[in-house]
N, C-alpha and C. Protein backbone atom coordinates (compact mmCIF):
# COMPACT_ATOMS: atom_id res chain seq x y z
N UNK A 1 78.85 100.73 140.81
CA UNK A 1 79.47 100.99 139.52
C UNK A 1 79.82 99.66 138.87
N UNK A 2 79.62 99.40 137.89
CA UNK A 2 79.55 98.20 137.20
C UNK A 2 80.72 97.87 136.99
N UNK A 3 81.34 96.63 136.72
CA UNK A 3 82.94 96.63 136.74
C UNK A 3 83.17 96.33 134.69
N UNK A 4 83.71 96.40 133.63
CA UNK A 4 83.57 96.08 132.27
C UNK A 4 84.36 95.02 132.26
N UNK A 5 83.79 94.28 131.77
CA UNK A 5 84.45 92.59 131.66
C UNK A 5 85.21 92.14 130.59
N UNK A 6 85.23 93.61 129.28
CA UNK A 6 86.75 92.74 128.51
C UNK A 6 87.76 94.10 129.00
N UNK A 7 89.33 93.49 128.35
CA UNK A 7 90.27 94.07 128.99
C UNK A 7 90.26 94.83 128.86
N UNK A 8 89.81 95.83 127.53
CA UNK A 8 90.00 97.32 127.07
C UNK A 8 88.44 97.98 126.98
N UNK A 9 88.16 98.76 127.92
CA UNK A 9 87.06 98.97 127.65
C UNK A 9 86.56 99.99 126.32
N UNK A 10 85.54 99.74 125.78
CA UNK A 10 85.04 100.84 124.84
C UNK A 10 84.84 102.55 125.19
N UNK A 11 85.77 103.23 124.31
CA UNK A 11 86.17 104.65 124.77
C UNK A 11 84.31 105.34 124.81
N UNK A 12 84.35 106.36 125.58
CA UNK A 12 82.73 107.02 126.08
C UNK A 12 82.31 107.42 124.54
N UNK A 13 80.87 107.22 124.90
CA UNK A 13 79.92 107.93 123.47
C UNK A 13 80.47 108.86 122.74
N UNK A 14 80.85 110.46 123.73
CA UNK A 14 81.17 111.58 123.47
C UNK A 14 82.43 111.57 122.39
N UNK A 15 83.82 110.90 122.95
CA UNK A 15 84.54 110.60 122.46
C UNK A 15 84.29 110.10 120.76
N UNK A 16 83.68 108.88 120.91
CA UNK A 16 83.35 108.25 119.71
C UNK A 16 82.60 109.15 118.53
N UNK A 17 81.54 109.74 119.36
CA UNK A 17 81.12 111.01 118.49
C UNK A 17 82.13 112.45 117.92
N UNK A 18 82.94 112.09 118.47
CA UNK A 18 84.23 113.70 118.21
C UNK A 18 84.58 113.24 116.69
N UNK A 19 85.00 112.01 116.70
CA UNK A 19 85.24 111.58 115.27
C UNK A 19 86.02 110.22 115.03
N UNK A 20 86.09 109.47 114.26
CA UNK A 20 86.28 107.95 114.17
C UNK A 20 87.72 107.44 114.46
N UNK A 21 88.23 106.48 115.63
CA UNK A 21 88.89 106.55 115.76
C UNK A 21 89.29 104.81 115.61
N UNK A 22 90.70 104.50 115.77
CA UNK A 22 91.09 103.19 115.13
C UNK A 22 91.75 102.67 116.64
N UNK A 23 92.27 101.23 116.56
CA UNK A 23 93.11 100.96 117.59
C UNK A 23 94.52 99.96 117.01
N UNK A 24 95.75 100.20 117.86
CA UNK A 24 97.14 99.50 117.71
C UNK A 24 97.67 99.32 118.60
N UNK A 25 98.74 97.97 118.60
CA UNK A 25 99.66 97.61 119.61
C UNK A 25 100.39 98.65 119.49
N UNK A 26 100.94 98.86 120.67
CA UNK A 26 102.16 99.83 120.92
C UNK A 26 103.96 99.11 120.46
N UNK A 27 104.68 98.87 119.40
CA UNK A 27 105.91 98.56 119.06
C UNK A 27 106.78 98.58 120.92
N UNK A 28 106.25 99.68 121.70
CA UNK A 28 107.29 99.05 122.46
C UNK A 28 106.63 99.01 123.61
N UNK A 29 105.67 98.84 124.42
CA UNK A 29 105.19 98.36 125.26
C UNK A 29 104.29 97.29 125.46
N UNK A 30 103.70 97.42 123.99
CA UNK A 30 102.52 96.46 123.67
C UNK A 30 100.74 96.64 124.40
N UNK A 31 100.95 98.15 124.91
CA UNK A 31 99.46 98.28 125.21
C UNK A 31 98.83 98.63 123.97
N UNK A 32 97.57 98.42 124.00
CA UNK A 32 96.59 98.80 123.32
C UNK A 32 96.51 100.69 123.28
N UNK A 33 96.85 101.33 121.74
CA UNK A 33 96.69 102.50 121.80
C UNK A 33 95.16 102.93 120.76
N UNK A 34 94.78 104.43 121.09
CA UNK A 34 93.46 104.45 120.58
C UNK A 34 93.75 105.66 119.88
N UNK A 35 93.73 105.78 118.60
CA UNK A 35 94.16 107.07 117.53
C UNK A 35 93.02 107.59 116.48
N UNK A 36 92.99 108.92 116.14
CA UNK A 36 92.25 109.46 115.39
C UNK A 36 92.53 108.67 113.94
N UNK A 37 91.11 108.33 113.37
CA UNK A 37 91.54 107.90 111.89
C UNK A 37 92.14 108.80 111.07
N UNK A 38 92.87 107.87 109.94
CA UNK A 38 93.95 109.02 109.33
C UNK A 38 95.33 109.49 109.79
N UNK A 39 95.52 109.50 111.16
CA UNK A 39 97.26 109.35 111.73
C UNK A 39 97.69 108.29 110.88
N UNK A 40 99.51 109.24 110.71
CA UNK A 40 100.40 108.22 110.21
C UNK A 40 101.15 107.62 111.34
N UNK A 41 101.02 107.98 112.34
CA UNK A 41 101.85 107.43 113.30
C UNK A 41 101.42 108.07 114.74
N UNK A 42 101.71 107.03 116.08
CA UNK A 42 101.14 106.99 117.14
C UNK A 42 102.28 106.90 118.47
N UNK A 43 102.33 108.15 119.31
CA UNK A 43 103.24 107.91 120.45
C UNK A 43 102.79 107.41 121.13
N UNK A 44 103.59 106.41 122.30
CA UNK A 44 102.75 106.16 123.15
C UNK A 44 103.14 107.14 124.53
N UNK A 45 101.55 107.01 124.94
CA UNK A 45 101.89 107.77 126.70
C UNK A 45 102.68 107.21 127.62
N UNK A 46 102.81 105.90 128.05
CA UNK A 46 103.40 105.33 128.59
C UNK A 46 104.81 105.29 128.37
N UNK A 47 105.36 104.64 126.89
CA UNK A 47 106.42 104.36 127.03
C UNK A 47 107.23 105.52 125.76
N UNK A 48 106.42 106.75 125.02
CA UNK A 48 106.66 107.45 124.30
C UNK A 48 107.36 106.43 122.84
N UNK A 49 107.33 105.32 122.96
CA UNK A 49 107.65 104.84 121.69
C UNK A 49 106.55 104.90 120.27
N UNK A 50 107.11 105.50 119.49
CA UNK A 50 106.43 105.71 117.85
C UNK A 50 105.80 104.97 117.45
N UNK A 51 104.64 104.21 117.26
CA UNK A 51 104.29 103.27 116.30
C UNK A 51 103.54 103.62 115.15
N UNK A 52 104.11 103.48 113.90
CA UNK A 52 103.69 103.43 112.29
C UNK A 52 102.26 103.18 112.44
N UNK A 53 101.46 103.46 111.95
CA UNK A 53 99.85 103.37 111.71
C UNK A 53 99.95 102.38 110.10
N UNK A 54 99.44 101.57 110.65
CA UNK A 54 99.45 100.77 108.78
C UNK A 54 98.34 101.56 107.70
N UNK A 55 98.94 101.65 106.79
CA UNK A 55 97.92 102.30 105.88
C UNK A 55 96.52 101.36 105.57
N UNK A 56 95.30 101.92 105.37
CA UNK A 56 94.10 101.58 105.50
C UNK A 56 94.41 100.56 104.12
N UNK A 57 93.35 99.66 104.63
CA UNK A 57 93.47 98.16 103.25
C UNK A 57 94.87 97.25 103.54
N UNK A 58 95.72 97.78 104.05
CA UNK A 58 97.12 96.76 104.68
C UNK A 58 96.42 95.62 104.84
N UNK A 59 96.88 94.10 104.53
CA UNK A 59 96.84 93.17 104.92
C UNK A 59 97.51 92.54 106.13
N UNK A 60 97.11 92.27 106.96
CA UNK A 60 97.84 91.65 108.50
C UNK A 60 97.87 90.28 108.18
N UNK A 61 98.91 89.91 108.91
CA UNK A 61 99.51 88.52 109.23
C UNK A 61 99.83 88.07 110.84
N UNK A 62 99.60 86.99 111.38
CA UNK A 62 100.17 86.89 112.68
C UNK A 62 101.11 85.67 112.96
N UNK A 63 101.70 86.02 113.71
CA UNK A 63 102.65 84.54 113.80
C UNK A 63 103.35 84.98 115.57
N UNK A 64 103.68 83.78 116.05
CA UNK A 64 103.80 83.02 117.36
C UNK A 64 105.19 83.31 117.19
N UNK A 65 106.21 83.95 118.32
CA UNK A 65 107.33 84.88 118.55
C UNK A 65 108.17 83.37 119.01
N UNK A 66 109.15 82.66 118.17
CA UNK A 66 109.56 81.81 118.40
C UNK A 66 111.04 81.70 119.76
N UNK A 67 111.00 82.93 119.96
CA UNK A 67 111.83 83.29 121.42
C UNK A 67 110.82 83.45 122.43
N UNK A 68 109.89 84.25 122.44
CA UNK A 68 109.21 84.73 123.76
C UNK A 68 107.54 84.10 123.74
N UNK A 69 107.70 83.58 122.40
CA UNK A 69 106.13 83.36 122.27
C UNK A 69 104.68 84.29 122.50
N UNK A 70 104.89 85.57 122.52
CA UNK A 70 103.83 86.54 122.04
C UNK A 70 103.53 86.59 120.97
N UNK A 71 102.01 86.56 120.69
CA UNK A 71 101.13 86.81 119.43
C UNK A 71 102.04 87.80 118.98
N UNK A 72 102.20 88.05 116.93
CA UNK A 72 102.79 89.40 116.75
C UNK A 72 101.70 89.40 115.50
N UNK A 73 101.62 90.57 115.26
CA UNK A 73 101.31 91.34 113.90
C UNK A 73 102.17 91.55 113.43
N UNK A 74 101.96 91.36 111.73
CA UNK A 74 102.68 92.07 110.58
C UNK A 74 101.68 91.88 109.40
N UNK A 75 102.61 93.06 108.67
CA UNK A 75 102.17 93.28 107.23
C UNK A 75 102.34 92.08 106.43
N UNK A 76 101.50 91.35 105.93
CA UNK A 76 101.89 90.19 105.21
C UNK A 76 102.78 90.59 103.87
N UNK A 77 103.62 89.60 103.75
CA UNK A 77 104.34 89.64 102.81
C UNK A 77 106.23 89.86 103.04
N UNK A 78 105.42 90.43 104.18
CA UNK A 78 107.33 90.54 104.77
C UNK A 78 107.98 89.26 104.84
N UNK A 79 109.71 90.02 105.38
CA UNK A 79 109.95 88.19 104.90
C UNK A 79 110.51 88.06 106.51
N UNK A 80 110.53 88.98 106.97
CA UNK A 80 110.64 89.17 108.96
C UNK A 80 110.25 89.38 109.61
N UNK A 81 110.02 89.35 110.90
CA UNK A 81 108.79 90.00 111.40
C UNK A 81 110.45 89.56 113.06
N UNK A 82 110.44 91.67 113.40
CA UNK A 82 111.61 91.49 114.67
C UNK A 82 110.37 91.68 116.15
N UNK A 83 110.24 90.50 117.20
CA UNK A 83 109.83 90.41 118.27
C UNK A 83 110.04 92.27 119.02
N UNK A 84 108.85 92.68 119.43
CA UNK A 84 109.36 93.95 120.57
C UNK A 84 109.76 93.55 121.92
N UNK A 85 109.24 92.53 121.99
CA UNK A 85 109.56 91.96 123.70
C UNK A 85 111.19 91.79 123.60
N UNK A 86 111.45 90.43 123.05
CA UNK A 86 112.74 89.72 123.15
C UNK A 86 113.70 90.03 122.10
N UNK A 87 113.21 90.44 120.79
CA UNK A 87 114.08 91.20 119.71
C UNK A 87 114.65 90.32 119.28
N UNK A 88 113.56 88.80 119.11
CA UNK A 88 114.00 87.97 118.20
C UNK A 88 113.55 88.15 116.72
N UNK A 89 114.87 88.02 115.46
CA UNK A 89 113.61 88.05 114.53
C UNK A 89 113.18 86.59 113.72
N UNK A 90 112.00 86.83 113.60
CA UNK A 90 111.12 85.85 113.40
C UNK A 90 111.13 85.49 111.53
N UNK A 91 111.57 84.64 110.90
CA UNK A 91 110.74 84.44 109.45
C UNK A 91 109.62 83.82 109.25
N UNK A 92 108.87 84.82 108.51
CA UNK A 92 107.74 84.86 108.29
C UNK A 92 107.37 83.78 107.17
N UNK A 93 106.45 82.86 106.67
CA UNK A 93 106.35 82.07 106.18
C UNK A 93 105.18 81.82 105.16
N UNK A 94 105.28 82.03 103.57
CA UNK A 94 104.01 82.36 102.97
C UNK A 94 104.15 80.63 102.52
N UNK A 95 103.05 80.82 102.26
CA UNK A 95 102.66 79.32 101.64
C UNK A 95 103.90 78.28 100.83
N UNK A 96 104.38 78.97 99.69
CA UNK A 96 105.34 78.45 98.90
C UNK A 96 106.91 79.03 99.44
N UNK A 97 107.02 79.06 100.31
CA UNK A 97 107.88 78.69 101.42
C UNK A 97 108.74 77.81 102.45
N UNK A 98 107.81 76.81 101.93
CA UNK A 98 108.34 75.45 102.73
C UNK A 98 108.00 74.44 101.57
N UNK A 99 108.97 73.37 101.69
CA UNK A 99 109.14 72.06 101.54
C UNK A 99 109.08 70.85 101.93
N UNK A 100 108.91 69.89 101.46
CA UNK A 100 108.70 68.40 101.88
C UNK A 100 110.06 67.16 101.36
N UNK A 101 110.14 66.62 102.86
CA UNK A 101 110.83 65.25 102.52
C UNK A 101 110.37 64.38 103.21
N UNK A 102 110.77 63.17 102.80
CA UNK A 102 110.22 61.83 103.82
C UNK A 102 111.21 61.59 104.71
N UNK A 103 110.81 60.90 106.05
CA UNK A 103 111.70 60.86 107.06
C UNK A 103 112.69 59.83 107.07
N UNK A 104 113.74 59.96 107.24
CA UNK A 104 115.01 59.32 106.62
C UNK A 104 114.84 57.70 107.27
N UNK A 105 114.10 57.49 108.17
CA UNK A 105 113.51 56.57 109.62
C UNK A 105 112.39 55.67 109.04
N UNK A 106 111.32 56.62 109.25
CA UNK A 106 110.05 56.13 108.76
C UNK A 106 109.06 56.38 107.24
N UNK A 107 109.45 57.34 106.65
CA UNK A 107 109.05 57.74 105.67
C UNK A 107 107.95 58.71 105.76
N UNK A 108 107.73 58.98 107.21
CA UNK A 108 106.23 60.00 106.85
C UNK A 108 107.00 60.45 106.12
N UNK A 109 105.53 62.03 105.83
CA UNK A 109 106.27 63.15 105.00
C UNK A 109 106.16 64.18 106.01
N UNK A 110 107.33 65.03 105.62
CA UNK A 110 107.55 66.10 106.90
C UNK A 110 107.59 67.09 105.77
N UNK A 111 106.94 68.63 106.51
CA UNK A 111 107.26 69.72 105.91
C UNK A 111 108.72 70.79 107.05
N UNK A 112 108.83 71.10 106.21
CA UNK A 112 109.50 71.95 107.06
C UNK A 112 110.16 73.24 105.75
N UNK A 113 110.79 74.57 106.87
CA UNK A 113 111.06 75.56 106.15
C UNK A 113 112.20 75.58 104.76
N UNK A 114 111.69 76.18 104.06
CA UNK A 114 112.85 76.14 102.73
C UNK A 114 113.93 76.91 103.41
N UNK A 115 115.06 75.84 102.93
CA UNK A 115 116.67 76.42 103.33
C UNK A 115 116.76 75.62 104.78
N UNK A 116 116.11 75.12 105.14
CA UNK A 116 116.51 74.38 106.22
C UNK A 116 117.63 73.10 105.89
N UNK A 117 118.59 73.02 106.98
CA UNK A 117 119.69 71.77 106.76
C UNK A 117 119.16 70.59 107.08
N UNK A 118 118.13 70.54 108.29
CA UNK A 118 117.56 69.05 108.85
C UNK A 118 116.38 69.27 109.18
N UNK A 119 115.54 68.07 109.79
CA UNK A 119 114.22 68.42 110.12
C UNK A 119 114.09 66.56 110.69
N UNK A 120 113.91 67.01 112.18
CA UNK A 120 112.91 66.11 113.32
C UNK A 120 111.66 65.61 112.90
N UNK A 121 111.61 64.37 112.71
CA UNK A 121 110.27 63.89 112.56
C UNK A 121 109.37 63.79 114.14
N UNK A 122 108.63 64.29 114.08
CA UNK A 122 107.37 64.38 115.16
C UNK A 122 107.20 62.90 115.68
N UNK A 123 107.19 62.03 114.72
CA UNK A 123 106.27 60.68 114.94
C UNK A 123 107.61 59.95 115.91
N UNK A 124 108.62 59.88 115.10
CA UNK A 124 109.89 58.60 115.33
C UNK A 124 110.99 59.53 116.07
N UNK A 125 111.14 60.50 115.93
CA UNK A 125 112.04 61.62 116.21
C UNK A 125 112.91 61.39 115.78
N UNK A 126 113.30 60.97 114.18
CA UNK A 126 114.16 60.91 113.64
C UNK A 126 115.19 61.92 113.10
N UNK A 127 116.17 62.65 112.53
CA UNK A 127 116.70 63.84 112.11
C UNK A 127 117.17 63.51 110.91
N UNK A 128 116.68 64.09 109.66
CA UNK A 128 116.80 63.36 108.53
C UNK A 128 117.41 64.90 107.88
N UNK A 129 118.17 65.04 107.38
CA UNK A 129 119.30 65.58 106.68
C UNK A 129 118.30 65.98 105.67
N UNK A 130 118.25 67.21 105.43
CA UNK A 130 117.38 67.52 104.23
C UNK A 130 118.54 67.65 103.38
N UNK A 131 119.49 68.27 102.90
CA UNK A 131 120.64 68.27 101.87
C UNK A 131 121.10 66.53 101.05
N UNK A 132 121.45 66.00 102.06
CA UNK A 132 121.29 64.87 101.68
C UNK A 132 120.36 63.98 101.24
N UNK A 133 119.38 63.99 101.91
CA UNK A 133 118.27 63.86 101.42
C UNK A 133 117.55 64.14 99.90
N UNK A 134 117.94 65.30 99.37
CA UNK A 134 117.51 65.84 98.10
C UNK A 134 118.82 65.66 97.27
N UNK A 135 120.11 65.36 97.97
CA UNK A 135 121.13 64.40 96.59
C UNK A 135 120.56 62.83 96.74
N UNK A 136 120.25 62.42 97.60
CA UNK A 136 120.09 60.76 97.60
C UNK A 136 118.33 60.70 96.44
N UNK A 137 117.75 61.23 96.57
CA UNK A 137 116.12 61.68 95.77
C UNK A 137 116.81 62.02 94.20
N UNK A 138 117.79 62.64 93.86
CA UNK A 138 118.12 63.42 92.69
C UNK A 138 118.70 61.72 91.89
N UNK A 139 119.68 61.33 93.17
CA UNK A 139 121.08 60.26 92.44
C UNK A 139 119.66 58.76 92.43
N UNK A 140 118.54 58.70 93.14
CA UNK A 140 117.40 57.91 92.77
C UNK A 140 116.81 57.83 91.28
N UNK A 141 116.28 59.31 91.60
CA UNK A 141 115.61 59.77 90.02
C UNK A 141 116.49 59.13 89.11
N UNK A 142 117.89 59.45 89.04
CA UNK A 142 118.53 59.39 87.85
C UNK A 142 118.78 58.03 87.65
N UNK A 143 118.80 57.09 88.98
CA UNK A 143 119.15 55.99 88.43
C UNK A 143 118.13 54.88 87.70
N UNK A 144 116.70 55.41 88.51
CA UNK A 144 115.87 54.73 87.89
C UNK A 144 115.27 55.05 86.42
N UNK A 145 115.94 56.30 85.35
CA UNK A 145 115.27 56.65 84.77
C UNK A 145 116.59 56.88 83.54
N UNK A 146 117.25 56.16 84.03
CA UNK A 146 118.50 56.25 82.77
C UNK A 146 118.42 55.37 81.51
N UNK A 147 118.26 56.08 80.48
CA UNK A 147 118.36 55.64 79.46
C UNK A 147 119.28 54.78 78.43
C-alpha cells in the first residue's frame, strides 16, 4: 500500500464526485477541515469548535503570531487578527500603516508601526524615541524655514 507523501491527503474520487468541496483551518484545533461548497460554517470532529466559512471572493491575509509564532489567516483589512493557539492578539498591518524615522545613533532609516513610542535600530541597536523624535524633526523644520 503506497504511503501519500503530503500531509493531507486528497479526499477519494467518489467523494469528490458527490459534489465540490472546499478546505479550512479549524479556529480551535487548527486541523485541516474538508466542507461542502456553500456552508456558512464548519464544526469540527475533533474538537467540535465552529469555524465561519469565509464568503467566496474574501480576500486572505497572513501574518506570523507574534506570541506563539504560527502562520495565521485573516480577512484582510482587519485591524486584528486574535492567535487560537496562545490568544495573543496580533495587529494587522496594511501598507499605510507604518512610519519612518532616522535612527537617533546612526541615521539609517527605520520603519516601524504607526503609534509606536520607540523603535531599535537593527544595525547599531540604538532606541530612538519616536515622539521625540517627530518634536525634534517639527522644532528643525521650523527653524530652518522661518521667515
Amino acid at each position: 500500500m503506497p504511503v501519500p507523501l503530503a500531509p493531507y491527503p486528497t479526499p477519494p474520487s467518489s467523494a469528490a464526485n458527490a459534489g465540490a468541496h472546499s478546505q479550512l483551518v479549524c479556529s480551535g484545533c487548527r486541523n485541516l477541515l474538508l466542507y461542502p461548497v456553500g456552508a456558512t460554517s464548519v464544526c469540527c470532529a475533533v474538537c467540535n469548535a465552529v469555524t465561519a466559512v469565509p464568503t467566496p471572493g474574501t480576500e486572505m491575509a497572513q501574518l506570523v503570531c507574534g506570541g506563539c509564532h504560527t502562520l495565521l489567516m485573516y480577512t484582510r483589512g482587519a485591524t486584528s487578527v486574535k492567535c487560537s493557539c496562545c490568544h495573543t492578539v496580533n495587529l494587522s498591518l496594511e501598507a499605510n500603516q507604518v512610519a519612518h524615522v532616522n535612527c537617533g545613533n546612526c541615521m539609517m532609516l527605520l520603519m516601524y508601526q504607526y503609534g509606536a513610542r520607540s523603535v531599535k535600530c537593527a544595525v547599531c541597536h540604538f532606541v530612538t524615541s519616536v515622539a521625540a523624535s517627530a518634536s525634534t524633526t517639527e522644532h528643525k523644520f521650523s527653524t530652518y524655514f522661518t521667515l
